[in-house]
C-alpha atoms as a PDB file:
ATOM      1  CA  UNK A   1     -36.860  35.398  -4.286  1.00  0.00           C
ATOM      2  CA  UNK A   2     -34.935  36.538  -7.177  1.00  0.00           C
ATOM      3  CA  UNK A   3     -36.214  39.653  -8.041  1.00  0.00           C
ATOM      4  CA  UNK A   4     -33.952  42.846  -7.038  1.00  0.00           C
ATOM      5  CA  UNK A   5     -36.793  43.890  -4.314  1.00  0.00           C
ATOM      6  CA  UNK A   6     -37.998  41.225  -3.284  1.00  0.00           C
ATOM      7  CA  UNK A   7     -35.882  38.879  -2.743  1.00  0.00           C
ATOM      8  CA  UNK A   8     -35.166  41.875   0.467  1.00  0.00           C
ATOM      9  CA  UNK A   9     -38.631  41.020   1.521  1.00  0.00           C
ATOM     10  CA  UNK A  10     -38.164  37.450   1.287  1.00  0.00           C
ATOM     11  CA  UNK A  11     -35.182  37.633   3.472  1.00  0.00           C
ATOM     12  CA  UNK A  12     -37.322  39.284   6.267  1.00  0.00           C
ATOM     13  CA  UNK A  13     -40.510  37.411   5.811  1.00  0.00           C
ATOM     14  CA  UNK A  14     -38.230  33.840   6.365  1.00  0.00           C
ATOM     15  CA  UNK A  15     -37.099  35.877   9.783  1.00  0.00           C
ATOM     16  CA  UNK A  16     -41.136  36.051  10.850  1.00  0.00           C
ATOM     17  CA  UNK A  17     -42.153  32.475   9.681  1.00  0.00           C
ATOM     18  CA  UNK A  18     -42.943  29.807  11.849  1.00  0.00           C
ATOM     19  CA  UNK A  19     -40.910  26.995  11.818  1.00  0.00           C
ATOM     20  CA  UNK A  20     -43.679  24.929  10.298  1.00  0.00           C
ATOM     21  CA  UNK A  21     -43.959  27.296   7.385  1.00  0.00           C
ATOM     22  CA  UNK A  22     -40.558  27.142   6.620  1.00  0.00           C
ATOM     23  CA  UNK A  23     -40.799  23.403   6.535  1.00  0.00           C
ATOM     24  CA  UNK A  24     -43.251  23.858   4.246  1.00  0.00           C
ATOM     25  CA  UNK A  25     -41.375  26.278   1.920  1.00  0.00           C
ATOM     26  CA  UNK A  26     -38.582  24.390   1.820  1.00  0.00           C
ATOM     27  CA  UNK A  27     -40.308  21.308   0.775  1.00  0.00           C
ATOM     28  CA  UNK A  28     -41.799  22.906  -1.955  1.00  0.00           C
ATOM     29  CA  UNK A  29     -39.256  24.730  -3.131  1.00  0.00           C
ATOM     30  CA  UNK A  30     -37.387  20.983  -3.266  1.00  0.00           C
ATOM     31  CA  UNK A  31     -39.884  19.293  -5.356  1.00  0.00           C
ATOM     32  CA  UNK A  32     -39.396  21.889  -8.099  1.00  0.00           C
ATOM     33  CA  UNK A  33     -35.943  21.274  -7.968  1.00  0.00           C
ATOM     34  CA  UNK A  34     -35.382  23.346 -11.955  1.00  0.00           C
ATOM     35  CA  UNK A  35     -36.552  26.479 -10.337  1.00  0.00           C
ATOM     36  CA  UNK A  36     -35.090  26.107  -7.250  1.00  0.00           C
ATOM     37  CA  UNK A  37     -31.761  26.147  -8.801  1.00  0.00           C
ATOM     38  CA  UNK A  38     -32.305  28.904 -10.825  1.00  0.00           C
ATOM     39  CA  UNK A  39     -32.854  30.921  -7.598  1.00  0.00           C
ATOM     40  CA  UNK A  40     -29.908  29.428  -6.274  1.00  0.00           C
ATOM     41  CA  UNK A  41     -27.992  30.642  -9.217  1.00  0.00           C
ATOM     42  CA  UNK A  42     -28.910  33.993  -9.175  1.00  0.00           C
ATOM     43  CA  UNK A  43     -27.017  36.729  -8.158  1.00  0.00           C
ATOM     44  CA  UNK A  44     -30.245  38.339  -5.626  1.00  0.00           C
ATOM     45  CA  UNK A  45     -31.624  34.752  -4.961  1.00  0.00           C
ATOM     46  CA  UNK A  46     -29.161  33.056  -3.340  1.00  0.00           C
ATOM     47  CA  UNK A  47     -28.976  35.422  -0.992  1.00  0.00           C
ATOM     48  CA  UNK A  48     -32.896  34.446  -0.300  1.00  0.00           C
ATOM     49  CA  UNK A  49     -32.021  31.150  -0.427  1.00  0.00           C
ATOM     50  CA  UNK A  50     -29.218  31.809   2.075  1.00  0.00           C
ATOM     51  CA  UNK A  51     -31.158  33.691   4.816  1.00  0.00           C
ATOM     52  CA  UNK A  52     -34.055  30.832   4.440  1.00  0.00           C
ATOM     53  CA  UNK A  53     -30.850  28.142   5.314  1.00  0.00           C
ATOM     54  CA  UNK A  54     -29.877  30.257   8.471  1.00  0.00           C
ATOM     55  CA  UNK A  55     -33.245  30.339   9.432  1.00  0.00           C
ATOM     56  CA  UNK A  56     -33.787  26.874   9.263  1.00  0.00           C
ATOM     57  CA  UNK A  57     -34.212  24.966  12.317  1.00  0.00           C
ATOM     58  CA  UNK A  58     -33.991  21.277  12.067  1.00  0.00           C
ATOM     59  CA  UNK A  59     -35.332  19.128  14.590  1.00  0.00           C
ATOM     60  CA  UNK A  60     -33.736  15.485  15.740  1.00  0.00           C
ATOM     61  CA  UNK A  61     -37.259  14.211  15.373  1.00  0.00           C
ATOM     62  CA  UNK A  62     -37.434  15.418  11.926  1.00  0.00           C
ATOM     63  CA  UNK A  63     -34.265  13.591   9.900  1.00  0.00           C
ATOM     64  CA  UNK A  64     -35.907  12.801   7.291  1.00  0.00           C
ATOM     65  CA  UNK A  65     -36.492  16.871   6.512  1.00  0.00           C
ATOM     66  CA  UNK A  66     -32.724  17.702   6.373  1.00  0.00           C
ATOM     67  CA  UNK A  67     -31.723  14.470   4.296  1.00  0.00           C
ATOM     68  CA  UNK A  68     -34.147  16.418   2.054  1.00  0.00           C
ATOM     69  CA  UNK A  69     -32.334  19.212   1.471  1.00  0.00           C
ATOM     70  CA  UNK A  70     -29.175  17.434   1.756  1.00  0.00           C
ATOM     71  CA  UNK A  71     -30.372  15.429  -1.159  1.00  0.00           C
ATOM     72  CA  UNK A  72     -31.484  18.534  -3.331  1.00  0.00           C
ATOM     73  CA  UNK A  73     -27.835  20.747  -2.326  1.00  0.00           C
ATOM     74  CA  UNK A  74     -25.404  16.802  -3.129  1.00  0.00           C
ATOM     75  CA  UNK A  75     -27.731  16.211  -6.302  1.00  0.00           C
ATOM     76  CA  UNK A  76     -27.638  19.535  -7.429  1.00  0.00           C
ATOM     77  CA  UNK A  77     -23.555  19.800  -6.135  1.00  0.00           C
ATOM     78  CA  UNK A  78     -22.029  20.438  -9.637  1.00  0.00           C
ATOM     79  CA  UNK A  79     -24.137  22.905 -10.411  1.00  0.00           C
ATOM     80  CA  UNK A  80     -23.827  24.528  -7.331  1.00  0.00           C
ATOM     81  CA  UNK A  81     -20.233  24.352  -6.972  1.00  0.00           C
ATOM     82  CA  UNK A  82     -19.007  25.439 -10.448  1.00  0.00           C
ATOM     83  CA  UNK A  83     -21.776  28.627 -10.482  1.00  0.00           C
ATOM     84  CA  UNK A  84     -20.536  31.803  -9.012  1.00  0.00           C
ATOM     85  CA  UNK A  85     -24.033  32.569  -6.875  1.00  0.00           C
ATOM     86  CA  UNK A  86     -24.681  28.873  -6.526  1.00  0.00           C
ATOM     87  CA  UNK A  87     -21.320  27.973  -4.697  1.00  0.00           C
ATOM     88  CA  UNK A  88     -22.646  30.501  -2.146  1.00  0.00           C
ATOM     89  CA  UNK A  89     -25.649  27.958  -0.770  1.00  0.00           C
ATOM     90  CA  UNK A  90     -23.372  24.837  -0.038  1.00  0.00           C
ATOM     91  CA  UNK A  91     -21.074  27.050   1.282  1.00  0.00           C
ATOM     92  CA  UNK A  92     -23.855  28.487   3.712  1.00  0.00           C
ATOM     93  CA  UNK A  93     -25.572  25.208   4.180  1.00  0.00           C
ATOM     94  CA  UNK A  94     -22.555  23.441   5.316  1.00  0.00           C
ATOM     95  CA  UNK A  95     -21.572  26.061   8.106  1.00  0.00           C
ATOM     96  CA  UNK A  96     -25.039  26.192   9.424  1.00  0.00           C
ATOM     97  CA  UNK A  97     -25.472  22.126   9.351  1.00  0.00           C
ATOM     98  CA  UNK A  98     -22.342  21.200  11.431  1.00  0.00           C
ATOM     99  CA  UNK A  99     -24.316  19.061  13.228  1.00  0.00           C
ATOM    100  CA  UNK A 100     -25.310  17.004  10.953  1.00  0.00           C
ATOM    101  CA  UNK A 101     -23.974  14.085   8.693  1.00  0.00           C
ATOM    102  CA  UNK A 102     -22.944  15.119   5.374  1.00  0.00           C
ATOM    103  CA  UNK A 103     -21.142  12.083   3.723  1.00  0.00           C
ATOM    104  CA  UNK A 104     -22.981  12.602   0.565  1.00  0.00           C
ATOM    105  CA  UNK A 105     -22.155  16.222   0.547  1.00  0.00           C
ATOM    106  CA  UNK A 106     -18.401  15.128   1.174  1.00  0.00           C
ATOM    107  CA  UNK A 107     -18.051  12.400  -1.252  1.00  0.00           C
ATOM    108  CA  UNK A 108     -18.678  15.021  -4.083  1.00  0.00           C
ATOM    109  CA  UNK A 109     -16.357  17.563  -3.093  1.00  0.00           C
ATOM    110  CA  UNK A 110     -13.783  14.659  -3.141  1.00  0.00           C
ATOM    111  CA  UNK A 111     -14.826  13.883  -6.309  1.00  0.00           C
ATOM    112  CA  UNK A 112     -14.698  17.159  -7.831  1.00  0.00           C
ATOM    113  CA  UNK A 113     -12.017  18.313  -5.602  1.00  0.00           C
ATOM    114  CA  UNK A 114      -9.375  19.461  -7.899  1.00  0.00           C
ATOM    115  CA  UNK A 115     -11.329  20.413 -10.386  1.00  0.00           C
ATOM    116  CA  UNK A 116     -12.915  23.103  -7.010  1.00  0.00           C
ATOM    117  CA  UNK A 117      -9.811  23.701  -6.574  1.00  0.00           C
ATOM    118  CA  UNK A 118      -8.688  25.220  -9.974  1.00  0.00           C
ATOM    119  CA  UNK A 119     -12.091  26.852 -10.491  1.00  0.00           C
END
C-alpha cells in the first residue's frame, strides 16, 4: 500500500473487492495497528488507505465493524492529526462516515483543538 506503484494498484483492486473482502482487509489491517499507521503516515499510503475508506460500505447490521475502525482512527488520533499524510485519513474518514456517531472522534479534537489549530 505504500510502495510508489503499488499503492496505484491497491487503490484499484479496493474498487473490485467485494464488500466481504474489504471487511476482511480492514480488520486485519486493524489488528496490526503499528503497521497500519505507518501506511497511514506515508506520503503514497494514505492515499491507499483513503480510497479503501471511500470504498467502505458499512452496514446497520454490522456496528460493531465501524466502532472498529473508529476505535483504531480516535486511538491512533494524535498521531494522525499532528502527521502531515496521517491528518489526511481522519479527514477522509470523517466526510465519508457522516452517518455515523463519532463522539470519540470528537472528544479528541476538543481536546487537542488548539493545539490543531496552531499546527
Amino acid at each position: 500500500m505504500s510502495d510508489l506503484y503499488a499503492n496505484y494498484f491497491c487503490q484499484k483492486l479496493f474498487l473490485k473487492l467485494k464488500q466481504e473482502q474489504i471487511k476482511n482487509l480492514v480488520q486485519e489491517l486493524c489488528s496490526q495497528k503499528n503497521k497500519f499507521m505507518q501506511v497511514c503516515r506515508d506520503s503514497k499510503g494514505t492515499h491507499s488507505v483513503q480510497c479503501l475508506i471511500e470504498v467502505l460500505k458499512v452496514e446497520e447490521e454490522e456496528p460493531e465493524f465501524s466502532e472498529a475502525f473508529e476505535e483504531f482512527i480516535s486511538t491512533c488520533f494524535e498521531e494522525l492529526a499532528f502527521d502531515k499524510n496521517g491528518t489526511h485519513v481522519i479527514v477522509k474518514f470523517l466526510l465519508s462516515r457522516k452517518d455515523l456517531p463519532m463522539n470519540t472522534i470528537f472528544q479528541e479534537i476538543s481536546r487537542h483543538f488548539l493545539d490543531l489549530c496552531y499546527d
